[in-house]
Protein backbone atom coordinates (compact mmCIF):
# COMPACT_ATOMS: atom_id res chain seq x y z
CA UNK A 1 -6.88 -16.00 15.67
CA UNK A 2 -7.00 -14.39 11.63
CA UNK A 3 -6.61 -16.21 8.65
CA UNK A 4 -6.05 -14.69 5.25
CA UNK A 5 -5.06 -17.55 3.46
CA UNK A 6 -3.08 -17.63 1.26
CA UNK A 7 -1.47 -14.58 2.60
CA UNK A 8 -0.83 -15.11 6.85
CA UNK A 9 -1.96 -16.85 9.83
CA UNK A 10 -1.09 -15.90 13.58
CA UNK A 11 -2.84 -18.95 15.01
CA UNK A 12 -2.49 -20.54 18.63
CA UNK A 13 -0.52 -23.96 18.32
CA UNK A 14 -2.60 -26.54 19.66
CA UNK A 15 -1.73 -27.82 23.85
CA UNK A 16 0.74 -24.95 24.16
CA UNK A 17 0.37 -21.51 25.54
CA UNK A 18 2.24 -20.48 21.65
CA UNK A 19 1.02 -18.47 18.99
CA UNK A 20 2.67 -18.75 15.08
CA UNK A 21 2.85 -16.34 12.49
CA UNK A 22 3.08 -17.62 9.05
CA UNK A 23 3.59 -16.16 5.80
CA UNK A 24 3.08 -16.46 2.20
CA UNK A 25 5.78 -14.37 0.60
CA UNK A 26 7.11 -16.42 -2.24
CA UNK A 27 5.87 -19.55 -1.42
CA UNK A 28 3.58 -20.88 1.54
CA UNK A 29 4.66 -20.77 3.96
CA UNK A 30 8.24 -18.98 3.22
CA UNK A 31 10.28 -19.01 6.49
CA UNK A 32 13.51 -21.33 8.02
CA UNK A 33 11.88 -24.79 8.74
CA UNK A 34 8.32 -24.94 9.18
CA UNK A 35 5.06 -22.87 9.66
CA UNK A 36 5.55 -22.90 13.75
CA UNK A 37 9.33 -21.54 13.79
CA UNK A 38 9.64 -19.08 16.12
CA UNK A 39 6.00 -19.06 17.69
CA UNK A 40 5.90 -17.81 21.36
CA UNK A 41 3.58 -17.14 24.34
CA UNK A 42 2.85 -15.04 26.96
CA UNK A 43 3.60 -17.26 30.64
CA UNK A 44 -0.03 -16.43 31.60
CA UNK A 45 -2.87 -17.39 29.25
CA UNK A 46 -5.89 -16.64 31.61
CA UNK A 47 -5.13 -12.92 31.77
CA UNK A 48 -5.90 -10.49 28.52
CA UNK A 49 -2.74 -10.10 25.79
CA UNK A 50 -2.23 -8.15 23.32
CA UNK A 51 -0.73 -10.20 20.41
CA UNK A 52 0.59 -8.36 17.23
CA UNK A 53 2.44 -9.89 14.57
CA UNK A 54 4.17 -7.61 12.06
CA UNK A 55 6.45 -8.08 8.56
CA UNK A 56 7.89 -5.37 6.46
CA UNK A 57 9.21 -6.73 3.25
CA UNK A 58 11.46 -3.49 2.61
CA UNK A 59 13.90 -4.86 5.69
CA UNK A 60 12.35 -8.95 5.53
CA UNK A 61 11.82 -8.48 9.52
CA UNK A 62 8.84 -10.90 10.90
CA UNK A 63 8.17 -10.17 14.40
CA UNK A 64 6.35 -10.93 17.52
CA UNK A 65 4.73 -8.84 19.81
CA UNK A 66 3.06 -9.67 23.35
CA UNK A 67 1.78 -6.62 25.13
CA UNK A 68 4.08 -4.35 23.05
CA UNK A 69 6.99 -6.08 23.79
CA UNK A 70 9.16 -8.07 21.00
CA UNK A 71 8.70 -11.69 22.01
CA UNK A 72 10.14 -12.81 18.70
CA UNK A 73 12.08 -11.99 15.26
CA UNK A 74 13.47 -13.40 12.22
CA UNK A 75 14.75 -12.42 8.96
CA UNK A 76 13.23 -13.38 6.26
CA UNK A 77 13.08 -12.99 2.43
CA UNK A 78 12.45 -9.31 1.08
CA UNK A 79 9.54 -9.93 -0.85
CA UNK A 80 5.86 -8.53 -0.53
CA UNK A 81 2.87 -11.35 0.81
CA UNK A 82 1.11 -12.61 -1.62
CA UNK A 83 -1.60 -11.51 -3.09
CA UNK A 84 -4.70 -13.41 -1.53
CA UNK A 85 -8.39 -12.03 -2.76
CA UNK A 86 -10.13 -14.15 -0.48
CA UNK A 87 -11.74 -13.06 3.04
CA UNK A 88 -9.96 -13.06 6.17
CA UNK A 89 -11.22 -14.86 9.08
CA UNK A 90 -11.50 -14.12 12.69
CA UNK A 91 -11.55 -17.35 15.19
CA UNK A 92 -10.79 -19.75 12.22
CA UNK A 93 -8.23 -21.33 10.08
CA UNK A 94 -9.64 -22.37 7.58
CA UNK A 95 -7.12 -24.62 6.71
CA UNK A 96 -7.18 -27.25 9.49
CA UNK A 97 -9.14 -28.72 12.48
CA UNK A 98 -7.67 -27.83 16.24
CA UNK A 99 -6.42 -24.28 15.64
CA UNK A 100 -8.72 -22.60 17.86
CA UNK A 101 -8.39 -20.98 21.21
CA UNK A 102 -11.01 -20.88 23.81
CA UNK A 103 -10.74 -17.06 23.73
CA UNK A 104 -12.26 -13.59 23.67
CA UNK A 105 -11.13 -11.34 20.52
CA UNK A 106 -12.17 -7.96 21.58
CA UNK A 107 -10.10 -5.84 18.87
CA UNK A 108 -8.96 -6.78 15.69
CA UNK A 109 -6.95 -4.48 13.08
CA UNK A 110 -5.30 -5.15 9.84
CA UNK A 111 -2.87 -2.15 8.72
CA UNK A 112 -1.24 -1.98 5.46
CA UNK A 113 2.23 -1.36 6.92
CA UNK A 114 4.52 -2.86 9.43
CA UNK A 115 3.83 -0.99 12.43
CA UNK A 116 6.86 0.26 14.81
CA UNK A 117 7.20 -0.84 17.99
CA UNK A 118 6.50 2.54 19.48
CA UNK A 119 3.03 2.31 17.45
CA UNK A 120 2.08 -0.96 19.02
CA UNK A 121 2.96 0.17 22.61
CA UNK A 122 0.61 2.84 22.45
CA UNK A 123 -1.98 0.41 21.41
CA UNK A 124 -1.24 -2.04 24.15
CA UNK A 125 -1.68 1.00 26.80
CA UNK A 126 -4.55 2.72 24.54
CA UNK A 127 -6.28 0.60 22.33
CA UNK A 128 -7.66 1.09 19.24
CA UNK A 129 -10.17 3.72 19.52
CA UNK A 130 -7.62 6.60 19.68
CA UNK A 131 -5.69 5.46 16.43
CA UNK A 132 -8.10 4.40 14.59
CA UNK A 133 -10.93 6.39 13.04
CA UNK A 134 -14.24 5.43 14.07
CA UNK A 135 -16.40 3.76 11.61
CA UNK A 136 -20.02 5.32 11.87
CA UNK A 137 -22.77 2.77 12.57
CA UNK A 138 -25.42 4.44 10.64
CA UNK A 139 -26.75 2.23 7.49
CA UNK A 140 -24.43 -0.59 9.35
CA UNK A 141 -25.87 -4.30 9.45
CA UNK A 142 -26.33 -4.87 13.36
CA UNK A 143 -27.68 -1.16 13.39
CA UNK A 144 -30.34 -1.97 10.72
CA UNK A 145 -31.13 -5.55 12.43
CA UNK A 146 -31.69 -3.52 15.58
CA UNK A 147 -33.99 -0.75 14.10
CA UNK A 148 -35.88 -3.83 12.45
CA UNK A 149 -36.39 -5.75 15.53
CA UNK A 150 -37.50 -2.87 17.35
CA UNK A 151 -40.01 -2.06 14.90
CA UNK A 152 -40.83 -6.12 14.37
């Protein structure tokens, strides 16, 4: 689902309903075992989820969330994710073939701190649009292309 390698994945596992969160934090990818540990689903793929996936390296908690809820949590090492300049990709893992869902991403956001689980409830109910500030389309890419085609 995003890819910032060498940084994090949260990736569906291939021929299971599972999602994995890995992490670079030391070492890829630094948790107990191996990149899948812990990864869980929701019982229902064919409806919309809400899948958030946070780590705060002040406490070393990894988590899990489906639809607001804690689905799963481990402790790992305290130590920031490594620093990764590269881009991060929607839809792609970059890494390997097969880690692709046959999906709709609607909403995707990337905050700079782990967020509490109060904070991702009211994103599950809410969305994004009330938290987040609204990025003005003006001067924009598909707002250009569309001003060109018009005019084309």
């Amino acid at each position: 689902m995003i890819d910032k390698r060498n940084a994090y994945i949260l990736h569906p596992i291939v021929n299971t309903k599972n999602v994995a969160w890995a992490l670079c934090n030391g070492g890829c990818w630094n948790k107990p075992g191996a990149w899948s540990d812990n990864a869980v689903g929701p019982d229902d793929i064919t409806e919309w989820h809400l899948y958030t996936a946070t780590f705060d390296s002040n406490s070393g908690k990894w988590n899990i969330y489906i639809d607001g809820k804690v689905e799963s949590s481990m402790d790992l090492n305290k130590t920031p994710l490594d620093a990764d300049t590269g881009p991060v990709f929607i839809g792609n893992d970059t890494c390997c073939a097969g880690r692709f869902g046959n999906v709709f991403v609607d909403e995707v956001a990337i905050f700079s701190v782990a967020l509490e689980q109060d904070d991702i409830e009211t994103l599950h109910e809410k969305g994004l649009a009330p938290t987040v500030t609204a990025v003005k389309a003006e001067g924009k890419m598909a707002t250009t292309w569309g001003k060109v085609k018009t005019r084309y």
